[in-house]
Protein backbone atom coordinates (compact mmCIF):
# COMPACT_ATOMS: atom_id res chain seq x y z
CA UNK A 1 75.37 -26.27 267.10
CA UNK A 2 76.11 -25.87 263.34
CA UNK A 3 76.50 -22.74 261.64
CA UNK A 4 73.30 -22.83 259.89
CA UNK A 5 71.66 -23.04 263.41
CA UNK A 6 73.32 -19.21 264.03
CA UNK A 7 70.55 -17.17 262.36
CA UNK A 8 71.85 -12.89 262.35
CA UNK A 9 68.99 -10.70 263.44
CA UNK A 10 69.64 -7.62 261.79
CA UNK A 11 67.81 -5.19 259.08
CA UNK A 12 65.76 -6.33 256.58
CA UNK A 13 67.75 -5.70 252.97
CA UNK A 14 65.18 -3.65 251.03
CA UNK A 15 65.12 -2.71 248.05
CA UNK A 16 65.08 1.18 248.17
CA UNK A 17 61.73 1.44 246.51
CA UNK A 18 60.07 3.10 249.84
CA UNK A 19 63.30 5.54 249.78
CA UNK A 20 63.03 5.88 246.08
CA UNK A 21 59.84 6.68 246.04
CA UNK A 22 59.69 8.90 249.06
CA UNK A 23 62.60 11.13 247.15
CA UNK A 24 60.46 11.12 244.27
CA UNK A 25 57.79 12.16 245.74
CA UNK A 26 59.13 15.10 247.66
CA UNK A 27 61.19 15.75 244.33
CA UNK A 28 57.46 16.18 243.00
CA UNK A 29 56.32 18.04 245.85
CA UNK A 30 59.15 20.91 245.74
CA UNK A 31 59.46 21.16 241.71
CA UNK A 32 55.87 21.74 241.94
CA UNK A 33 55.61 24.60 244.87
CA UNK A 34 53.89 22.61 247.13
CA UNK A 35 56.65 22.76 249.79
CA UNK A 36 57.13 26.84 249.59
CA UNK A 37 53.02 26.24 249.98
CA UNK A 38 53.40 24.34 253.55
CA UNK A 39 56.05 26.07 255.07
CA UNK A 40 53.69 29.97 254.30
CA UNK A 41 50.71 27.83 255.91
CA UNK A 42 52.46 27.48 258.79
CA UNK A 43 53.63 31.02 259.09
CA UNK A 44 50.62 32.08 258.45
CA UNK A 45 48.97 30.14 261.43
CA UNK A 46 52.09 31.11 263.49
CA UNK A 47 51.19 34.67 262.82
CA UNK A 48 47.62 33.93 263.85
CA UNK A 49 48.61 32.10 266.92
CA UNK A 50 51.29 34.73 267.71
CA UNK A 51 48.81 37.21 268.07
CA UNK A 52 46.82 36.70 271.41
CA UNK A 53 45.06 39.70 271.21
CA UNK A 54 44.02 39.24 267.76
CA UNK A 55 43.43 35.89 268.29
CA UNK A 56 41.06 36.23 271.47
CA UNK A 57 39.09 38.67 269.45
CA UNK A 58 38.90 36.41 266.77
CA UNK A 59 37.51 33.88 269.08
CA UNK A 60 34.97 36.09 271.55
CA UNK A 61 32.14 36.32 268.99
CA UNK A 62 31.96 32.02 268.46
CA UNK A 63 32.91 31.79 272.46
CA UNK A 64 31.79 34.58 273.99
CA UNK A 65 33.86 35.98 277.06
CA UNK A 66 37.32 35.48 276.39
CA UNK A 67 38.65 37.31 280.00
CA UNK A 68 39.93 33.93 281.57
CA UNK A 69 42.90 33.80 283.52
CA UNK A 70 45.82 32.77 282.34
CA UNK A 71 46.58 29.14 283.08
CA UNK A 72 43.04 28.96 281.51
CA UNK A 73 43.85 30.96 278.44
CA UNK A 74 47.46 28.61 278.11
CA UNK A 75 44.94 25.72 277.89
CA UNK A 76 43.01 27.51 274.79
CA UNK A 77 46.05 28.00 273.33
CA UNK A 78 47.21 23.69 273.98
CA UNK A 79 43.44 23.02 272.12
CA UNK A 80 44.21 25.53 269.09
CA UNK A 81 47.34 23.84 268.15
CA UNK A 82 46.49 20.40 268.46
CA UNK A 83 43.61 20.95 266.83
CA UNK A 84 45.33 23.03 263.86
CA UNK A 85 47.97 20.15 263.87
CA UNK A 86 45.16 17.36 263.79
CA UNK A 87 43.84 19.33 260.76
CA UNK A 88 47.13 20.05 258.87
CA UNK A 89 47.33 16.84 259.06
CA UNK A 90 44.22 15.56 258.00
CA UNK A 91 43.91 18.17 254.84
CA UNK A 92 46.87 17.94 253.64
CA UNK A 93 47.14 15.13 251.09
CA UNK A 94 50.49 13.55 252.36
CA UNK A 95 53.60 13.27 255.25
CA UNK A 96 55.83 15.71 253.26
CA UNK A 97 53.88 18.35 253.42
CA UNK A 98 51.89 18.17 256.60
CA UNK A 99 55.52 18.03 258.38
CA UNK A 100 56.92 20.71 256.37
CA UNK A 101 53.85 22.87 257.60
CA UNK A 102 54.08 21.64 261.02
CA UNK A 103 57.72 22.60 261.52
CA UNK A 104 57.02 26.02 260.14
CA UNK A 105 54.29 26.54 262.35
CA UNK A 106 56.03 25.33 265.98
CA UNK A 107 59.38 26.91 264.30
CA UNK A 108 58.06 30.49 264.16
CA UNK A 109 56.06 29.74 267.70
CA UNK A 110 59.68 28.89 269.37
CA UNK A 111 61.07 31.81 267.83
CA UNK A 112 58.23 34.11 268.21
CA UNK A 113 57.13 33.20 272.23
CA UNK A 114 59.90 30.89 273.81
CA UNK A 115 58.26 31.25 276.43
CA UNK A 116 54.88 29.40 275.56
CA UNK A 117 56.80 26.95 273.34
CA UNK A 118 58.77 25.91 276.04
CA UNK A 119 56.16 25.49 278.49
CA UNK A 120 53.97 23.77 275.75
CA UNK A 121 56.62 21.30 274.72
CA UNK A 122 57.61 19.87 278.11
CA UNK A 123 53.66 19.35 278.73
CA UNK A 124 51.52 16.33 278.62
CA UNK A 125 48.60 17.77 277.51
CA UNK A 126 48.40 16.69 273.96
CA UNK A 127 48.75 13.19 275.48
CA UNK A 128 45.35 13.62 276.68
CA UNK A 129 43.75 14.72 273.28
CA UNK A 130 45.42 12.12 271.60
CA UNK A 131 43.50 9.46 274.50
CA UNK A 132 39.91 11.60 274.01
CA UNK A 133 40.85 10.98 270.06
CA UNK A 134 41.34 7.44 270.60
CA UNK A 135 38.16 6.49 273.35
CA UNK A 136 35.60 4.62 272.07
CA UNK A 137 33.16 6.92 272.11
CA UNK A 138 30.16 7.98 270.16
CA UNK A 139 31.60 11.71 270.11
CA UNK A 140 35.43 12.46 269.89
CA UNK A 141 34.36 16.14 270.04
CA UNK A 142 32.89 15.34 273.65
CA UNK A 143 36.18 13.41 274.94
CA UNK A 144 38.06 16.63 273.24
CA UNK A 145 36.28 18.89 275.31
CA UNK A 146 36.24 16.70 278.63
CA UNK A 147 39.98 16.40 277.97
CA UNK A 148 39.97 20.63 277.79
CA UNK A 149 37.85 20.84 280.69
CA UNK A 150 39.91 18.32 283.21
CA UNK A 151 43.17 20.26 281.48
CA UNK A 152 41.86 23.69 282.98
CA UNK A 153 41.03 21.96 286.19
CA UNK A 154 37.00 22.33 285.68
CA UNK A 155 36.22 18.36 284.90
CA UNK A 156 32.71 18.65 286.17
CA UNK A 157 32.18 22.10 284.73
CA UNK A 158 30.06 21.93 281.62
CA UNK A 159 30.43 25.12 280.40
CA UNK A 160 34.10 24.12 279.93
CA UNK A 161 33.30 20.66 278.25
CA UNK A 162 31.47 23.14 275.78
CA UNK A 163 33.98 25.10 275.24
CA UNK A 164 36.31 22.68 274.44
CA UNK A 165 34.18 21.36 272.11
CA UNK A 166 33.22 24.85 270.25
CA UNK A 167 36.72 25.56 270.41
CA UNK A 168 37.96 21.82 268.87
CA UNK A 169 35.10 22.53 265.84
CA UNK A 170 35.59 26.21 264.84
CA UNK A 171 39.88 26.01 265.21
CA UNK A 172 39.10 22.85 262.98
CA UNK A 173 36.90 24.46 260.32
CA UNK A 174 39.10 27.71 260.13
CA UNK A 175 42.19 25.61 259.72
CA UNK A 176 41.14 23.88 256.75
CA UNK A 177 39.52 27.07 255.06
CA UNK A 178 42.88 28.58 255.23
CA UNK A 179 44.44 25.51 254.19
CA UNK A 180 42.28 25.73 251.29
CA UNK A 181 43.35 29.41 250.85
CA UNK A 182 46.80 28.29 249.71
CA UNK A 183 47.60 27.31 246.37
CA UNK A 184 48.28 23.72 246.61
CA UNK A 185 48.87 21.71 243.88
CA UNK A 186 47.09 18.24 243.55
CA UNK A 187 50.05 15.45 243.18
């Protein structure tokens, strides 16, 4: 075997435009207030979220009864932050700041109920929104609220399939109005 025969697998050289431009951008997206504008967007939905109380009365006149028991309530909860993630992250115009939003939300949720955050985090059930998000399906928002409904242990319930649903669309909508309540700056 000759030497040129020896090819070395490594890491591609690159250029540093991606990390160039990346620095640039979040350069851009400080100087500008945008960051300071994610990270209060996800205290503010911490605060929100925080608040069960405030939040199930929020919620009863869309839902109706909100006096479920608790592993069912936990499962509410799961839907509302996936679903305010999945919309942080499809308002917001780029990775910087839907990450920077992200962190402040699940940051003041670890601090605020460690509890809940560590229950949430060593669960699977976002695995099973992402799946209903990625079915081939002629409604995501059915496969959401399936998901919800298997989740609470009710799969054959409809009322729950509903529910997930309502709850998938009006955490959605409410997330992007507030979104839109914060003074973000277009790039």
């Amino acid at each position: 075997m000759e030497d040129s025969d020896i090819k070395i697998f490594g890491k591609e050289q690159n250029s540093g435009n991606d990390e160039l431009k990346f620095i640039a951008l979040m350069e851009k997206e400080r100087s500008n207030g945008n960051i300071d504008e994610a990270v209060r967007l996800g205290d503010y939905l911490s605060d929100i979220f925080l608040d069960e109380e405030g939040l199930l009365q929020r919620l009863a006149p869309f839902i109706g009864n909100t006096d479920f028991p608790r592993d069912v309530l936990f499962q509410i909860k799961i839907l509302m932050f996936f679903t305010a993630e999945y919309t942080i992250n499809r308002v917001l115009p780029n990775t910087i700041l839907t990450s920077t939003a992200v962190n402040a939300l699940y940051g003041n949720i670890k601090n605020g109920d460690s509890a809940f955050y560590t229950e949430f985090s060593d669960g699977a059930e976002y695995s099973f929104y992402y799946l209903a998000m990625r079915k081939e399906s002629q409604s995501v928002i059915t496969e959401i609220g399936k998901a919800f409904a298997m989740l609470c242990g009710k799969e054959n319930d409809q009322s729950f399939v509903e529910l997930g649903k309502k709850l998938f669309n009006l955490v959605s909508d409410e997330v992007a109005d507030i979104t839109n309540m914060f003074n973000f700056v277009d790039a």
